[in-house]
Protein backbone atom coordinates (compact mmCIF):
# COMPACT_ATOMS: atom_id res chain seq x y z
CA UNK A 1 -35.08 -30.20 13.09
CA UNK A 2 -36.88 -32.69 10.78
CA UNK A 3 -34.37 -35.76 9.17
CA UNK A 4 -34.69 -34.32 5.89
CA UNK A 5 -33.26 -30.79 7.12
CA UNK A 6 -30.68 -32.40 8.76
CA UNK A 7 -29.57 -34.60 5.67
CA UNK A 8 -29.01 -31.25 4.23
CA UNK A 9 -27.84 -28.91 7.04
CA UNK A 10 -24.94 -30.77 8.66
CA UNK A 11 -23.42 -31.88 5.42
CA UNK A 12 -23.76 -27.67 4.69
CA UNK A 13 -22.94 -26.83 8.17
CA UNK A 14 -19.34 -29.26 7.54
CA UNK A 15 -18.22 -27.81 3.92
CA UNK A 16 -18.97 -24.31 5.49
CA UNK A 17 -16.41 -25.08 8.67
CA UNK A 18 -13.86 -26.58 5.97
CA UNK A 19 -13.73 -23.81 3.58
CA UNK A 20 -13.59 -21.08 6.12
CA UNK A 21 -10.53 -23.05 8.09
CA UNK A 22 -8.81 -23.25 4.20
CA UNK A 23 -9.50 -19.59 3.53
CA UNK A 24 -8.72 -17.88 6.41
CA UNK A 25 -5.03 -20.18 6.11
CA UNK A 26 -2.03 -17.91 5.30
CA UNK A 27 -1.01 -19.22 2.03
CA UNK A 28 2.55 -20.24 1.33
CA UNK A 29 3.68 -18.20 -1.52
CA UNK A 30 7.59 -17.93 -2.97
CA UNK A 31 9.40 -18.49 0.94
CA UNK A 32 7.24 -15.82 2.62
CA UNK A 33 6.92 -16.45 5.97
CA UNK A 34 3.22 -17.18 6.66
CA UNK A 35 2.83 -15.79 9.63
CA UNK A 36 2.36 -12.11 8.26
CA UNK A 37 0.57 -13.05 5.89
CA UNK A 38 -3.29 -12.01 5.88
CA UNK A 39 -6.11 -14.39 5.05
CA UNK A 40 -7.69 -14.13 1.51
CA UNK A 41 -10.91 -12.01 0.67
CA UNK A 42 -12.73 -11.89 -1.76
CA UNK A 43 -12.35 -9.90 -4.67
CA UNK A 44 -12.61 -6.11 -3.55
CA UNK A 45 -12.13 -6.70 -0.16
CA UNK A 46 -8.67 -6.86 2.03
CA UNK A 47 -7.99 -8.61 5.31
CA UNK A 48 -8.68 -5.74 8.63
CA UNK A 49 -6.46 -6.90 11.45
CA UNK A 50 -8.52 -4.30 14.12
CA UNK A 51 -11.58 -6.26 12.68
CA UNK A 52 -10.52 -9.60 12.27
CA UNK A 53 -12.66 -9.65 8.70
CA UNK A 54 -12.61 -9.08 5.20
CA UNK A 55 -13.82 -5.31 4.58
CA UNK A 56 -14.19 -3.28 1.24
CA UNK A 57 -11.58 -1.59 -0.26
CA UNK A 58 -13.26 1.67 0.16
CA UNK A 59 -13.43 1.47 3.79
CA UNK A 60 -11.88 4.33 5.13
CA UNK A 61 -11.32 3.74 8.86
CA UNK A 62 -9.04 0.21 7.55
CA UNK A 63 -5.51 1.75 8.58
CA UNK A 64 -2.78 2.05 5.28
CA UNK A 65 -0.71 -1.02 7.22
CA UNK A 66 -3.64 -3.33 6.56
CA UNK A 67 -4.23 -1.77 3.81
CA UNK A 68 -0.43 -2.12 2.47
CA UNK A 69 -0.31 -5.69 3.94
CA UNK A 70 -2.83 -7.11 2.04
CA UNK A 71 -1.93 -4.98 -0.91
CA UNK A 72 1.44 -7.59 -0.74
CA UNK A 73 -0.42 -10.42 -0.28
CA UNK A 74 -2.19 -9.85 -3.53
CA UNK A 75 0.94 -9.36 -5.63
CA UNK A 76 2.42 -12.75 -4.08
CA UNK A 77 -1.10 -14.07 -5.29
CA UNK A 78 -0.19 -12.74 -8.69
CA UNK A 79 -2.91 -10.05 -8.75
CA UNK A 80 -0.69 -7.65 -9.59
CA UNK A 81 -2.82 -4.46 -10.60
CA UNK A 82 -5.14 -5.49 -7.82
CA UNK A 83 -2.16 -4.81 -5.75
CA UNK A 84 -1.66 -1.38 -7.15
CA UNK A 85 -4.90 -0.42 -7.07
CA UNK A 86 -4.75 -1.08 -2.99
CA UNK A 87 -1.73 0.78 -2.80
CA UNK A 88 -3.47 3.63 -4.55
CA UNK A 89 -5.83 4.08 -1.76
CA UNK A 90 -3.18 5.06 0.96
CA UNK A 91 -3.49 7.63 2.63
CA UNK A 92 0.57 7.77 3.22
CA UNK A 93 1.42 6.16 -0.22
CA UNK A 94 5.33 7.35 0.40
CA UNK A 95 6.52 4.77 2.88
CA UNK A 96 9.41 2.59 2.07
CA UNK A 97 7.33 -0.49 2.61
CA UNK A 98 4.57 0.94 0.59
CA UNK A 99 7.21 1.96 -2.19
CA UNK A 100 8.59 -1.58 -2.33
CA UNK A 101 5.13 -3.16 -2.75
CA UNK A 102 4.40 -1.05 -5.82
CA UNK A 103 7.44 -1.61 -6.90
CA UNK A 104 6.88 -5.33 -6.66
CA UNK A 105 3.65 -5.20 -8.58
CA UNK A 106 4.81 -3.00 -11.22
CA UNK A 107 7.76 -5.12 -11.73
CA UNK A 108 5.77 -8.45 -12.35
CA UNK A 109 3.43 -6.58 -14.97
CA UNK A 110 6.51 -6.20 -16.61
CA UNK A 111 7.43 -2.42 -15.93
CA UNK A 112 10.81 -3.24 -15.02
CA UNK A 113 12.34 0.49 -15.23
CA UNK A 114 9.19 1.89 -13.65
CA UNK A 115 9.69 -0.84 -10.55
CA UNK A 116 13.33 -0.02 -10.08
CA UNK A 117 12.23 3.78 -9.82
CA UNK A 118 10.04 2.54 -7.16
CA UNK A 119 12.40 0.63 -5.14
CA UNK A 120 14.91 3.27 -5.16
CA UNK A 121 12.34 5.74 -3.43
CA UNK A 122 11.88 2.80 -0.50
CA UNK A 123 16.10 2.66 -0.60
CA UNK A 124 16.02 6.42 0.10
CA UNK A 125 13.60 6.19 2.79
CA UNK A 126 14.78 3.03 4.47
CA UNK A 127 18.33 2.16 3.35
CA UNK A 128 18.49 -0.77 5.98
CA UNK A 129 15.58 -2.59 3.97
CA UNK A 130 16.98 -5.88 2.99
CA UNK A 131 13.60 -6.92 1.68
CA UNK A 132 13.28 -3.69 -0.94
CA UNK A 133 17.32 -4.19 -1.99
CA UNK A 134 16.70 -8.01 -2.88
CA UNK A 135 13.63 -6.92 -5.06
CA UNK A 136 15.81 -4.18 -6.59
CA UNK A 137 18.75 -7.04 -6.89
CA UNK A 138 16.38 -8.96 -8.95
CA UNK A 139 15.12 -6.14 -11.08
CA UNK A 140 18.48 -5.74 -12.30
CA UNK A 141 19.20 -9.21 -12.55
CA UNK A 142 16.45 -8.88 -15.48
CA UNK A 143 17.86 -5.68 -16.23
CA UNK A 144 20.60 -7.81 -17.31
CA UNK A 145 22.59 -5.44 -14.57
CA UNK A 146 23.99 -8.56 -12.64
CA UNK A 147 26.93 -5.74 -11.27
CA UNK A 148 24.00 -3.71 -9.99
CA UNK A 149 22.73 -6.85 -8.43
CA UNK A 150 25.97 -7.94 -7.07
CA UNK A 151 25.99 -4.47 -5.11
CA UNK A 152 22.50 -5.18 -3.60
CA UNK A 153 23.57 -8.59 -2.22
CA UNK A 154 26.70 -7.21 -0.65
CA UNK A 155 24.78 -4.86 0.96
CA UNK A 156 22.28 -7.32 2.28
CA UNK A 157 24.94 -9.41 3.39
CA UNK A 158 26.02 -6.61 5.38
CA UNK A 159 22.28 -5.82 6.91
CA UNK A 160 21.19 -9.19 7.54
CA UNK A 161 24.47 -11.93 6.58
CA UNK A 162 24.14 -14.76 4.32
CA UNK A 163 21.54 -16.95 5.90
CA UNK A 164 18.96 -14.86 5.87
CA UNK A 165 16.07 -15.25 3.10
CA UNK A 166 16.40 -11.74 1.44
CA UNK A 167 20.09 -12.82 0.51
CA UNK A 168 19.51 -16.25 -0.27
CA UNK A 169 16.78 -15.31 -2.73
CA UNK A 170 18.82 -12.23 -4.38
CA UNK A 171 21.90 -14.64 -4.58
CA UNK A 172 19.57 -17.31 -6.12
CA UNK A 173 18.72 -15.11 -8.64
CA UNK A 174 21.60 -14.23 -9.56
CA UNK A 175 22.58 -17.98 -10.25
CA UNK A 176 19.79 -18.67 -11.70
CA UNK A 177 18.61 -15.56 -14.02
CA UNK A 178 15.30 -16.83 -15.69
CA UNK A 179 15.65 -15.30 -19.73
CA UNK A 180 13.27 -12.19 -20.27
């Protein structure tokens, strides 16, 4: 390798090791816990666990968990229809976790109503969900519905007690409601 090459390749070779290491981070987004939380692709592509790599949307041996995983991750990134579209791939679109997700999304483009219809499908399906009854907790909170919330976090407390994040959050809301 000639010094001019060199000059150019390792300073390449270094930003290329540095923003693979940053993008294949979990991010930490609103308490998550990282851990589940799939690296970033780019833009029409979602994180394959079998794989280890970033794969197209349309790839249809990607199983719906990876495909529902990364769905969430892109609603915590704030790509909310991106999210739905995922979701909209599923083969198995009626699982609680699935529910909950579009839920999510559909709540934070501001389809309140149309979220809470979601969550209560996941509540049906899984009624031991904490995660899906603090989401629906907080949908009501902007529902103005803080007795409908109140009923959520009881019920948490119940699943999963007071320390853990899915009451903490709901209860937080509840304090806290941020004005539609």
């Amino acid at each position: 390798m000639s010094i001019r090459t060199s000059t150019i390749a390792i300073p390449f070779l270094i930003a290329s090791c540095l923003a693979a290491t940053l993008l294949s981070a979990p991010a930490f987004a609103s308490g998550e816990k990282t851990e589940s939380m799939p690296p970033v692709c780019p833009k029409g592509q979602m994180w394959d666990k079998a794989k280890k790599a970033c794969v197209p949307y349309v790839s249809s041996l990607t199983p719906d968990e990876d495909r529902t995983d990364y769905a969430y991750r892109l609603a915590k990134d704030g790509q909310y229809q991106a999210a739905l579209d995922l979701l909209d791939t599923l083969k198995q679109p009626n699982t609680a976790k699935a529910l909950n997700y579009r839920g999510y999304a559909t709540r934070k483009l501001g389809r309140t109503d149309e979220g809470i219809g979601y969550y209560l499908q996941a509540v049906e399906l899984d009624p031991n969900y904490a995660q899906v009854r603090e989401y629906l907790g907080e949908a009501y909170v902007i529902k103005g519905r803080v007795d409908l919330a109140q009923v959520q976090l009881q019920t948490i407390k119940s699943l999963c007690g007071t320390g853990c994040e899915e009451y903490e959050d709901l209860a937080n809301a509840i304090a806290h409601p941020i004005p539609s």
